[in-house]
PDB file of N, CA and C in Angstrom:
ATOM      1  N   UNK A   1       7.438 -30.091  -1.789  1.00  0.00           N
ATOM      2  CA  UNK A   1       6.310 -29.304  -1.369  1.00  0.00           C
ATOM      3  C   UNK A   1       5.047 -30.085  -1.687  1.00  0.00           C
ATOM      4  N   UNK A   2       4.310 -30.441  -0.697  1.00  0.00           N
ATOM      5  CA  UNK A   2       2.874 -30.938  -0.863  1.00  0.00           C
ATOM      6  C   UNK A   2       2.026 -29.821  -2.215  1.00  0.00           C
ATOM      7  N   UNK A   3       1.411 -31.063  -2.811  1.00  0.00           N
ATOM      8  CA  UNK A   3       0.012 -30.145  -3.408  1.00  0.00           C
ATOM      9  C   UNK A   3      -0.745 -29.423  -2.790  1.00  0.00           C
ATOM     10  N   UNK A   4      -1.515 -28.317  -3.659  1.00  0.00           N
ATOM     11  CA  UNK A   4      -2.367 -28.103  -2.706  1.00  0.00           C
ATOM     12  C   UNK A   4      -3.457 -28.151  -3.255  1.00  0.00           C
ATOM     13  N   UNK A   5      -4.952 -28.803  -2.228  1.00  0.00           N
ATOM     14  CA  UNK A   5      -5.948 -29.323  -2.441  1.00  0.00           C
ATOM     15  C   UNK A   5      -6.400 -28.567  -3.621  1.00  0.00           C
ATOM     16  N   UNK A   6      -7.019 -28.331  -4.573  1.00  0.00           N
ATOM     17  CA  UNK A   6      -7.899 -27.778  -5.566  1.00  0.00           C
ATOM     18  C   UNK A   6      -9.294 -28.143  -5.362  1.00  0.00           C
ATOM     19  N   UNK A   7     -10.089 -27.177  -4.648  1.00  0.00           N
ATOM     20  CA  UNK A   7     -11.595 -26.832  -4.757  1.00  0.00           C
ATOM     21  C   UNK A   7     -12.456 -26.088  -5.547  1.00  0.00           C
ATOM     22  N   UNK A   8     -13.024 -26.691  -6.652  1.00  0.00           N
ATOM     23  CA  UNK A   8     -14.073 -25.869  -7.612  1.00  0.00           C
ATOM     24  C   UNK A   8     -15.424 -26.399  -7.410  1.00  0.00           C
ATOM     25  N   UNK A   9     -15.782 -24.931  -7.590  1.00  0.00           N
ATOM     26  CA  UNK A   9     -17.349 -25.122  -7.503  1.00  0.00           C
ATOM     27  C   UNK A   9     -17.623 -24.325  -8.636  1.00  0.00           C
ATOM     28  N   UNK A  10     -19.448 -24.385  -8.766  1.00  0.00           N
ATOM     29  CA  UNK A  10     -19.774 -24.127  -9.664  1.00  0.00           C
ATOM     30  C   UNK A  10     -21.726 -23.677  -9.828  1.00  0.00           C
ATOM     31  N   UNK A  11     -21.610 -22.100 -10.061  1.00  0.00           N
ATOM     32  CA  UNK A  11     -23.249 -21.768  -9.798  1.00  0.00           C
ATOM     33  C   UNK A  11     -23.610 -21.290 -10.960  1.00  0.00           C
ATOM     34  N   UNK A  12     -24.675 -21.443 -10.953  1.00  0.00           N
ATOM     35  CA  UNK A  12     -25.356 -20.722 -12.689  1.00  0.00           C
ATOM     36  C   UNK A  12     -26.040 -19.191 -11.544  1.00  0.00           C
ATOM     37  N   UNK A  13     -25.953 -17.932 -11.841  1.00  0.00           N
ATOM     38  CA  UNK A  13     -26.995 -16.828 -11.549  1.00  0.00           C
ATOM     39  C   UNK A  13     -26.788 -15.869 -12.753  1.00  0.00           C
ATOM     40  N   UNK A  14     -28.255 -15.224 -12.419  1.00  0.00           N
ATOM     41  CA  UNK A  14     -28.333 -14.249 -13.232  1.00  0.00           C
ATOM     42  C   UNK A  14     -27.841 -12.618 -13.029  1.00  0.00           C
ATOM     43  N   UNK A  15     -27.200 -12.294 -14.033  1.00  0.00           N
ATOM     44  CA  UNK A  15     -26.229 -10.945 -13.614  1.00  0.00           C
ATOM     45  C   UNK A  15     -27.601  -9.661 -13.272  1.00  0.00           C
ATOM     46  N   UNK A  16     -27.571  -8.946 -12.518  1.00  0.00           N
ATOM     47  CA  UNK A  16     -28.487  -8.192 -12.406  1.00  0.00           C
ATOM     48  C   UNK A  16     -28.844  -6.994 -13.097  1.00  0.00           C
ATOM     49  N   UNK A  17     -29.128  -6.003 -12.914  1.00  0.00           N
ATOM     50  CA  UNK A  17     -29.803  -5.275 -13.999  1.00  0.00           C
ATOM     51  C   UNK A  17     -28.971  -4.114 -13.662  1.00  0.00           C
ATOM     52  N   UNK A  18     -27.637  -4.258 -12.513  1.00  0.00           N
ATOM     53  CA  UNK A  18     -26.813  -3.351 -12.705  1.00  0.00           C
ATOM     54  C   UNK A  18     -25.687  -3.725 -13.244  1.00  0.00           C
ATOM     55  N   UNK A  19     -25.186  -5.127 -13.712  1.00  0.00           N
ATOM     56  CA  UNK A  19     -24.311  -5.529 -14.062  1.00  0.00           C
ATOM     57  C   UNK A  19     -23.635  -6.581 -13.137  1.00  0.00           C
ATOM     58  N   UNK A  20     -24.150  -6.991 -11.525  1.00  0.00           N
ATOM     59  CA  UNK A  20     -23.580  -7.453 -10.287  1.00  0.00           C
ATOM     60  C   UNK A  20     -24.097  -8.561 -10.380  1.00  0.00           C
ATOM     61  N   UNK A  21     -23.355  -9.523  -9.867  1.00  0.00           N
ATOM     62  CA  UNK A  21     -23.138 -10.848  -9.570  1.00  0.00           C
ATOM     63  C   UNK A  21     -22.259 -11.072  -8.399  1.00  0.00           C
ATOM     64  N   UNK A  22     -23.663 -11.907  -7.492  1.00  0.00           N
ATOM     65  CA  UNK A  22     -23.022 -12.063  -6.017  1.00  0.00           C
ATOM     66  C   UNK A  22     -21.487 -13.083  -5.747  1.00  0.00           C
ATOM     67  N   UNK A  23     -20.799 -12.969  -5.148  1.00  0.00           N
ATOM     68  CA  UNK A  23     -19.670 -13.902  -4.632  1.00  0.00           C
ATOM     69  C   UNK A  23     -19.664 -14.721  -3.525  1.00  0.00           C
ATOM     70  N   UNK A  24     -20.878 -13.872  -2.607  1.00  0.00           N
ATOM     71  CA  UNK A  24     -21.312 -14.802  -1.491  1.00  0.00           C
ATOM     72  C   UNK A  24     -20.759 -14.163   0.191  1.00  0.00           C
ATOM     73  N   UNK A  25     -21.604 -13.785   1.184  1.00  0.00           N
ATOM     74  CA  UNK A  25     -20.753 -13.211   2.309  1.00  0.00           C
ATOM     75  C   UNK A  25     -19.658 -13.201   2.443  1.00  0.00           C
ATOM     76  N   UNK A  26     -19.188 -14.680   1.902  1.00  0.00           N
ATOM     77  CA  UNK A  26     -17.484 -14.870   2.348  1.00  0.00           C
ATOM     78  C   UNK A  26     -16.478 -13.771   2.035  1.00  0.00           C
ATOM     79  N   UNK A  27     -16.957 -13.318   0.888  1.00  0.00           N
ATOM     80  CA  UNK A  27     -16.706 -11.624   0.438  1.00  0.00           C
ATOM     81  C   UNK A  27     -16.694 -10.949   0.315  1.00  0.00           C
ATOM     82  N   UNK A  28     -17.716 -10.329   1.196  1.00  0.00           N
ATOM     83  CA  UNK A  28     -17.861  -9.328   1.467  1.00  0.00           C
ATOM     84  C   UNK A  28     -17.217  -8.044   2.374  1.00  0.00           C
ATOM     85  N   UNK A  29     -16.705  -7.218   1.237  1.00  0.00           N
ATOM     86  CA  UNK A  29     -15.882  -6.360   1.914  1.00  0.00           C
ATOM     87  C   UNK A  29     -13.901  -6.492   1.397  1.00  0.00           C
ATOM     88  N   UNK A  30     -14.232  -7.938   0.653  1.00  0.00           N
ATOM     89  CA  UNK A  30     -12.766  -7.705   0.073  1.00  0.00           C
ATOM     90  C   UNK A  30     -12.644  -7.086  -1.152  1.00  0.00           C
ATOM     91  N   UNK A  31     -11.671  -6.569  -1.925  1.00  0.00           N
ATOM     92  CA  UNK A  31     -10.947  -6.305  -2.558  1.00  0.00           C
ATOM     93  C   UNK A  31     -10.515  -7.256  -3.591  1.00  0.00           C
ATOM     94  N   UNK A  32     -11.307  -7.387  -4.619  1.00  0.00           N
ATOM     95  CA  UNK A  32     -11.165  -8.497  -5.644  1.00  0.00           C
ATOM     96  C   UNK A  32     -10.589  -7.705  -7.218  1.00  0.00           C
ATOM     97  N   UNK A  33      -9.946  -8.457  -8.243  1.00  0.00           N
ATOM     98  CA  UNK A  33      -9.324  -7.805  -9.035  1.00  0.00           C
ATOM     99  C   UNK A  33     -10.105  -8.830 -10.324  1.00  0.00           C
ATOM    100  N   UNK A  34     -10.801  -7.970 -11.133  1.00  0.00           N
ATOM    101  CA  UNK A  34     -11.441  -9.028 -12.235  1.00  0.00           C
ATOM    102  C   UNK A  34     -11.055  -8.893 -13.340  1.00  0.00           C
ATOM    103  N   UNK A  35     -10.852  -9.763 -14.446  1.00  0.00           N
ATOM    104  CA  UNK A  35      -9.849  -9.791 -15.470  1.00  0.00           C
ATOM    105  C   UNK A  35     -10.867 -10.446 -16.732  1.00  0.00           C
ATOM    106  N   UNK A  36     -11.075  -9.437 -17.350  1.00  0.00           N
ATOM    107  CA  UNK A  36     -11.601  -9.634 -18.764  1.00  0.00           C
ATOM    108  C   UNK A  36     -10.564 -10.612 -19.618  1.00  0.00           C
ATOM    109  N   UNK A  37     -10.898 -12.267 -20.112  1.00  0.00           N
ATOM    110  CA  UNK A  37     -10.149 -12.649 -20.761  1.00  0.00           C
ATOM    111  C   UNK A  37     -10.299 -12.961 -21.869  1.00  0.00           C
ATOM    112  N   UNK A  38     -11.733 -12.708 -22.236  1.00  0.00           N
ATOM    113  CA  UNK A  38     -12.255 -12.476 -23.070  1.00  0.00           C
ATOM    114  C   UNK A  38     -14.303 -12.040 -22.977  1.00  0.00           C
ATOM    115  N   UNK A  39     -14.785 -11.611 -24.265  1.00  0.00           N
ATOM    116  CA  UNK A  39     -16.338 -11.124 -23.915  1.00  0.00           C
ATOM    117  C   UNK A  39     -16.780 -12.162 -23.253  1.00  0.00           C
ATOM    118  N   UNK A  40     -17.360 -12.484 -22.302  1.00  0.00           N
ATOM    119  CA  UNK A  40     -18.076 -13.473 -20.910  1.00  0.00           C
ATOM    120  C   UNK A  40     -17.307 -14.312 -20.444  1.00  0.00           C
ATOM    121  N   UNK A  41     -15.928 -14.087 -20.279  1.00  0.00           N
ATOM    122  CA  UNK A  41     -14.841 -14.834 -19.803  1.00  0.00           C
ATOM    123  C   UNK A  41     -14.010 -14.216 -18.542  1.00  0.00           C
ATOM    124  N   UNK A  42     -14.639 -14.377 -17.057  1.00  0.00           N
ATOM    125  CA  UNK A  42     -13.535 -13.848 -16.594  1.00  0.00           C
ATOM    126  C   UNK A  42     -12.917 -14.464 -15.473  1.00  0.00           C
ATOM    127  N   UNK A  43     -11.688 -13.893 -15.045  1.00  0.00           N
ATOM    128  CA  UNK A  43     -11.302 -14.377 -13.599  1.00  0.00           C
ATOM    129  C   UNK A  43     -10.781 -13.367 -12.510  1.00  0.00           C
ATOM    130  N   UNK A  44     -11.824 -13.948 -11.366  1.00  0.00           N
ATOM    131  CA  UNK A  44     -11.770 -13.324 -10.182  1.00  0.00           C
ATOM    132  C   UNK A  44     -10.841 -13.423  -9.064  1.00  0.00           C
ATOM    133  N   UNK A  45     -10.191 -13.017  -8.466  1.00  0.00           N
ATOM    134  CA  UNK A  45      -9.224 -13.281  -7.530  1.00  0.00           C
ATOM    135  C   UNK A  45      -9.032 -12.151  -6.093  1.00  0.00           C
ATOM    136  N   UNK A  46      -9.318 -12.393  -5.485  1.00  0.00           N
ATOM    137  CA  UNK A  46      -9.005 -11.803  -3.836  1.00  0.00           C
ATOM    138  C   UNK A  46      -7.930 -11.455  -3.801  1.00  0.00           C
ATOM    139  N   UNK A  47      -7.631 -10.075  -3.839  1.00  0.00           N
ATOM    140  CA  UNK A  47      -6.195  -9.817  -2.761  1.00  0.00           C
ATOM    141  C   UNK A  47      -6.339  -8.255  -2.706  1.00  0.00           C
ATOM    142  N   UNK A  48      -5.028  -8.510  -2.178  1.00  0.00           N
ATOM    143  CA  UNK A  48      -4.380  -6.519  -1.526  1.00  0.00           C
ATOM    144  C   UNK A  48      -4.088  -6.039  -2.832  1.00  0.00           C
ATOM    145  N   UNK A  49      -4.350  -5.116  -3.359  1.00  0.00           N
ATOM    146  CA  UNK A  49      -3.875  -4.326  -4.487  1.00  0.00           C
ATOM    147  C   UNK A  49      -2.913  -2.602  -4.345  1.00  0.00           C
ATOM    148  N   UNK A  50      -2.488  -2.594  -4.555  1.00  0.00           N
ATOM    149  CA  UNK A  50      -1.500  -1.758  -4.317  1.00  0.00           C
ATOM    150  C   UNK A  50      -1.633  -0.111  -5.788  1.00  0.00           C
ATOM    151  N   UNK A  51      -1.726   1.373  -5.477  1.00  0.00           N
ATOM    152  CA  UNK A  51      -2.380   1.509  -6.407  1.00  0.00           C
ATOM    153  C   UNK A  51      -1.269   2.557  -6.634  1.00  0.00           C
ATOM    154  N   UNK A  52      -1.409   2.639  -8.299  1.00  0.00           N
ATOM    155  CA  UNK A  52      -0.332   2.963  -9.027  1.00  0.00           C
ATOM    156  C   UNK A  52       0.412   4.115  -8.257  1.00  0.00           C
ATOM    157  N   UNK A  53      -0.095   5.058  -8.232  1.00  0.00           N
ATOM    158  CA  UNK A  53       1.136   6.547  -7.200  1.00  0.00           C
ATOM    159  C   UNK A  53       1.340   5.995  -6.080  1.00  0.00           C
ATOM    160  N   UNK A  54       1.429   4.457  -5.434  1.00  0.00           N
ATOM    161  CA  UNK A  54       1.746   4.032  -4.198  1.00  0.00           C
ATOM    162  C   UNK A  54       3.094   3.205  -4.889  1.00  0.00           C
ATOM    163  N   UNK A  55       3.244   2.874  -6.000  1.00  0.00           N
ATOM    164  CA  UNK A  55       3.919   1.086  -6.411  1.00  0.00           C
ATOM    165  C   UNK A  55       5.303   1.488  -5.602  1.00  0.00           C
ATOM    166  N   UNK A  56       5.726   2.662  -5.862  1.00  0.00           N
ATOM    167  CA  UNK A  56       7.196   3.368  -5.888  1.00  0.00           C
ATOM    168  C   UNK A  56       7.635   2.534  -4.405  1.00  0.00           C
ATOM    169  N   UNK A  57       6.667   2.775  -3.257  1.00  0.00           N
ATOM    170  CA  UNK A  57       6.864   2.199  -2.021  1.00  0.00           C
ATOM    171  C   UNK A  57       7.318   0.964  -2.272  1.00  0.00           C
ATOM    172  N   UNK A  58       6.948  -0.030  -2.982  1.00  0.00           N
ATOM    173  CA  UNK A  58       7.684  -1.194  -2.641  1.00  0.00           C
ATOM    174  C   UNK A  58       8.832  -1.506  -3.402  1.00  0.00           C
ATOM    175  N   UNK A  59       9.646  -0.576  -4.244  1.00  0.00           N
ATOM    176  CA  UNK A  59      10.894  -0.818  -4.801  1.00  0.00           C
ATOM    177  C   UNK A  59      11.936  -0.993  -3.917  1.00  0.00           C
ATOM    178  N   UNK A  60      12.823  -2.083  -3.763  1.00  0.00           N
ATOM    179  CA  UNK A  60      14.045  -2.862  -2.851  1.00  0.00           C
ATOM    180  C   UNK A  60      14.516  -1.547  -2.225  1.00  0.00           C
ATOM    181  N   UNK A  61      15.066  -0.754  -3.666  1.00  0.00           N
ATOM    182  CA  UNK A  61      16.005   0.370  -3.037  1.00  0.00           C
ATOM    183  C   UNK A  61      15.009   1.447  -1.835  1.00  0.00           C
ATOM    184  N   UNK A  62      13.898   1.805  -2.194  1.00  0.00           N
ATOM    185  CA  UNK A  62      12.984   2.399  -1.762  1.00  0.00           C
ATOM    186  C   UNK A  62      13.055   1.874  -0.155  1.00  0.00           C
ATOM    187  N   UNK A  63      12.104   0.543  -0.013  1.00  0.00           N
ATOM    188  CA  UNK A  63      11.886  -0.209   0.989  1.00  0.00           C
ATOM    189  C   UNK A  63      13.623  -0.108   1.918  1.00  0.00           C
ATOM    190  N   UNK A  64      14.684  -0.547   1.424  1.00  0.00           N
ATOM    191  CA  UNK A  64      16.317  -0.594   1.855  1.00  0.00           C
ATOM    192  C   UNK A  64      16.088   1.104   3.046  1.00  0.00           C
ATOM    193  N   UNK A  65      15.893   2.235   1.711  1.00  0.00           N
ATOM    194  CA  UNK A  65      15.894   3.100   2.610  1.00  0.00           C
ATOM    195  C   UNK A  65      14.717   3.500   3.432  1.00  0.00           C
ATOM    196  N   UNK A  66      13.506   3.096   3.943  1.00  0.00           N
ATOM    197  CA  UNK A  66      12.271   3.199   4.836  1.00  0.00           C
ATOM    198  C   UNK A  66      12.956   2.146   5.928  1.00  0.00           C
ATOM    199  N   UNK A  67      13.544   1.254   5.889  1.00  0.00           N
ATOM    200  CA  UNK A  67      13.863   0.641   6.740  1.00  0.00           C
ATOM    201  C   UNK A  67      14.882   1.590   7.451  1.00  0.00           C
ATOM    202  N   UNK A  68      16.276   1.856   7.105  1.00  0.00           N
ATOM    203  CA  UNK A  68      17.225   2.835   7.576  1.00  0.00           C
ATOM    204  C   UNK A  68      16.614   4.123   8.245  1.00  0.00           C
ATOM    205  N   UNK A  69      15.727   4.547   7.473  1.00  0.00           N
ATOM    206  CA  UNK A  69      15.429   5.792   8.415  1.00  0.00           C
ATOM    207  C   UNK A  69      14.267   5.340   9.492  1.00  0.00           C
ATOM    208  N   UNK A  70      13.570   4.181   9.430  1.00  0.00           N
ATOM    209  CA  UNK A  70      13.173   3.685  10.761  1.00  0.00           C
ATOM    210  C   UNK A  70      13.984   3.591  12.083  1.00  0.00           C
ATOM    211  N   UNK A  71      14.639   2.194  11.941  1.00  0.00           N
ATOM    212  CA  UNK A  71      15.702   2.292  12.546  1.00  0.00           C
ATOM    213  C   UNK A  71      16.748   3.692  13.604  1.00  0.00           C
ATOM    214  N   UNK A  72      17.106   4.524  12.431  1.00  0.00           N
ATOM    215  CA  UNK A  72      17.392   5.869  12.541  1.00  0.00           C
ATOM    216  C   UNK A  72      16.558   6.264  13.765  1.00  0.00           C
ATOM    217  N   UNK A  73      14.983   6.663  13.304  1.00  0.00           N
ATOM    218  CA  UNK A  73      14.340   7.412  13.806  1.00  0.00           C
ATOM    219  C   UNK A  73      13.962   6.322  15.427  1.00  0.00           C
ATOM    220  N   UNK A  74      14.184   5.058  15.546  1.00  0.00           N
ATOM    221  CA  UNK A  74      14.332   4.286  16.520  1.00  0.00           C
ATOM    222  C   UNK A  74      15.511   4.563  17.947  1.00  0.00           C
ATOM    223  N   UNK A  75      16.222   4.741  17.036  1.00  0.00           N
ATOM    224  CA  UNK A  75      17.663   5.212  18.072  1.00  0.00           C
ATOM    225  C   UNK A  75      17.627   6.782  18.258  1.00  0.00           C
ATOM    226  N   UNK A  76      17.043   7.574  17.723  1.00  0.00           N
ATOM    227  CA  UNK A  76      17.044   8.769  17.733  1.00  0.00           C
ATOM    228  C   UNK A  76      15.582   9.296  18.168  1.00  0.00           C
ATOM    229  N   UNK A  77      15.143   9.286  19.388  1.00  0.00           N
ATOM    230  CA  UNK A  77      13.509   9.931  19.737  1.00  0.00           C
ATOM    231  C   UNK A  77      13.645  11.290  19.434  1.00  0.00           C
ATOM    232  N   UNK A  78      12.465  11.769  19.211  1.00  0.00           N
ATOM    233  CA  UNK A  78      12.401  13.777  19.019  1.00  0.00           C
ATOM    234  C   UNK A  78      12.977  13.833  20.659  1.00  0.00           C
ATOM    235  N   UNK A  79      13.374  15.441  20.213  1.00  0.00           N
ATOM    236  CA  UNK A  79      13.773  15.955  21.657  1.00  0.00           C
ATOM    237  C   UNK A  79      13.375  17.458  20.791  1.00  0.00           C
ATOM    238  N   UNK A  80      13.426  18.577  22.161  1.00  0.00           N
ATOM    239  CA  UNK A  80      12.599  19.513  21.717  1.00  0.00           C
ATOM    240  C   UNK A  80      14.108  20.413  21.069  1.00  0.00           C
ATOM    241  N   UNK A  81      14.248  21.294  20.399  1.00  0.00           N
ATOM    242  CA  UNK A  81      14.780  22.196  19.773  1.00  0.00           C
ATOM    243  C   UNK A  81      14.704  23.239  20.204  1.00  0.00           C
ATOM    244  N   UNK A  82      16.077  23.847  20.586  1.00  0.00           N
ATOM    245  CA  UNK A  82      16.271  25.394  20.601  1.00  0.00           C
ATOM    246  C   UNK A  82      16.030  26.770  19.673  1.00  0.00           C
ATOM    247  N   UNK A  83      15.381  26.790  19.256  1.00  0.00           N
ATOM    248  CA  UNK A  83      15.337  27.720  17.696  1.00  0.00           C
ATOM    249  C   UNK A  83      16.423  28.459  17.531  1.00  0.00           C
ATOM    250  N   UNK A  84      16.750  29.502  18.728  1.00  0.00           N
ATOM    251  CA  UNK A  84      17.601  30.498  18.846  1.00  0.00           C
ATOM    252  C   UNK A  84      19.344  29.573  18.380  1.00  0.00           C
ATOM    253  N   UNK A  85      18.672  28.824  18.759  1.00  0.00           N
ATOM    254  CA  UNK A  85      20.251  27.747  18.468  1.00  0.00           C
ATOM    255  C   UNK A  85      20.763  27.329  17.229  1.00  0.00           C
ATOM    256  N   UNK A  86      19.388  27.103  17.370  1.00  0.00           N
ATOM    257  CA  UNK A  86      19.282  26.272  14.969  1.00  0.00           C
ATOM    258  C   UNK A  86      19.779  27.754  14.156  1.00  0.00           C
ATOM    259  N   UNK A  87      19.023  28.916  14.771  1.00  0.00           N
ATOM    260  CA  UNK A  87      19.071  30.058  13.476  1.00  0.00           C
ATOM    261  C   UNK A  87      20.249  30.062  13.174  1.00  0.00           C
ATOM    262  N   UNK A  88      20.894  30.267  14.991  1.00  0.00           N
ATOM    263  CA  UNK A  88      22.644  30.859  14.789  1.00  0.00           C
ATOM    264  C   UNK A  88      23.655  29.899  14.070  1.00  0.00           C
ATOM    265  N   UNK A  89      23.325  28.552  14.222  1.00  0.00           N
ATOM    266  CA  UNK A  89      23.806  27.616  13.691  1.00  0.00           C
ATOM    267  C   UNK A  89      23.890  27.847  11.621  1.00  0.00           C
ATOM    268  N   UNK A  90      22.828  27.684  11.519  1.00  0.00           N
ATOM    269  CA  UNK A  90      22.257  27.721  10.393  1.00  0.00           C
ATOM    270  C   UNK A  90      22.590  28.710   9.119  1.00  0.00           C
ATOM    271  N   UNK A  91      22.398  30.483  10.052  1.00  0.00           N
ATOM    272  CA  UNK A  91      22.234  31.684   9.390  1.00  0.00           C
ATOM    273  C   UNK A  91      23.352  32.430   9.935  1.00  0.00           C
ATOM    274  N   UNK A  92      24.267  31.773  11.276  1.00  0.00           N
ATOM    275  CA  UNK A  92      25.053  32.909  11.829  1.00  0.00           C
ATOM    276  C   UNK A  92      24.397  33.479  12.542  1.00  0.00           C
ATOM    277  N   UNK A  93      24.941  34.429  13.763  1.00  0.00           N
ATOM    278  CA  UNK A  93      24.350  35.015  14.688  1.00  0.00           C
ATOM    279  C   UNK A  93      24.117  36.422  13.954  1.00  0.00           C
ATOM    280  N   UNK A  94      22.626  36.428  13.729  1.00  0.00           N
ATOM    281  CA  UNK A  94      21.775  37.699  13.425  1.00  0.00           C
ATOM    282  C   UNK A  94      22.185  39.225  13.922  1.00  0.00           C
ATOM    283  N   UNK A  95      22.703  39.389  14.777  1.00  0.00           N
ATOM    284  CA  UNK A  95      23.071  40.343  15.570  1.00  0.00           C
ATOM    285  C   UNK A  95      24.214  41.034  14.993  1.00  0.00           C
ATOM    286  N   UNK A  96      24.727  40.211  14.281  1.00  0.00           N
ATOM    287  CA  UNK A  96      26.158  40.691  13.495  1.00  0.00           C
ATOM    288  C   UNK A  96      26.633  41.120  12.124  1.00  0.00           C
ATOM    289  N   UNK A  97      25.180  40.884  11.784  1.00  0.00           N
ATOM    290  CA  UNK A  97      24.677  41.075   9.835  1.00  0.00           C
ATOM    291  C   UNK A  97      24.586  42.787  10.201  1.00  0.00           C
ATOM    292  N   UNK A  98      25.201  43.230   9.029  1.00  0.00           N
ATOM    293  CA  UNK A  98      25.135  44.672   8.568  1.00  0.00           C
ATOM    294  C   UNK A  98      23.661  45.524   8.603  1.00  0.00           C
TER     295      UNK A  98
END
C-alpha cells in the first residue's frame, strides 16, 4: 500500500470571546468531533458521527437482519388487505361467538 501524502499546516488565531476558532469555509457545515487531550491540547477531526440511541443500528447481527427484511420487503410489494378476511382468520368468524 502506497503512503499517504501528509499535509500540515499551521495558523496562530485568536479564540474569540465566545470560545470559537475558525477552521476555514472548507468546513463549513461539517460535523467535526474535538478531543480534549489535554488543557490547550486538542484534536480535530471531520466525520459522520453516529449518536448513541442510533449505535444499536450498526451491530452485524442487527444490520444481518435490516438486510433480510429488505430483501423480504423487495420480493414482497404491499397489496391491499381484506379486513373481513384478517379478523376471521385471526379471531374466528365473529358471527359464531356466543
Amino acid at each position: 500500500m502506497a503512503p499517504m501524502a501528509s499535509l500540515s499546516t499551521s495558523a496562530v488565531q485568536v479564540v474569540g470571546v465566545e470560545g470559537e476558532v475558525a477552521l476555514g469555509k472548507n468546513y463549513a457545515g461539517h460535523t467535526v468531533e474535538i478531543k480534549e487531550l489535554k488543557p490547550g491540547t486538542w484534536i480535530v477531526k471531520v466525520g459522520t458521527f453516529v449518536p448513541d440511541n442510533e449505535r444499536w443500528l450498526f451491530d452485524p447481527k442487527v444490520q444481518a437482519d435490516l438486510d433480510e427484511a429488505l430483501a423480504w420487503a423487495a420480493q414482497n410489494p404491499p397489496r391491499e388487505t381484506d379486513l373481513q378476511q384478517l379478523e376471521e382468520k385471526l379471531l374466528g368468524n365473529p358471527s359464531t361467538w356466543p
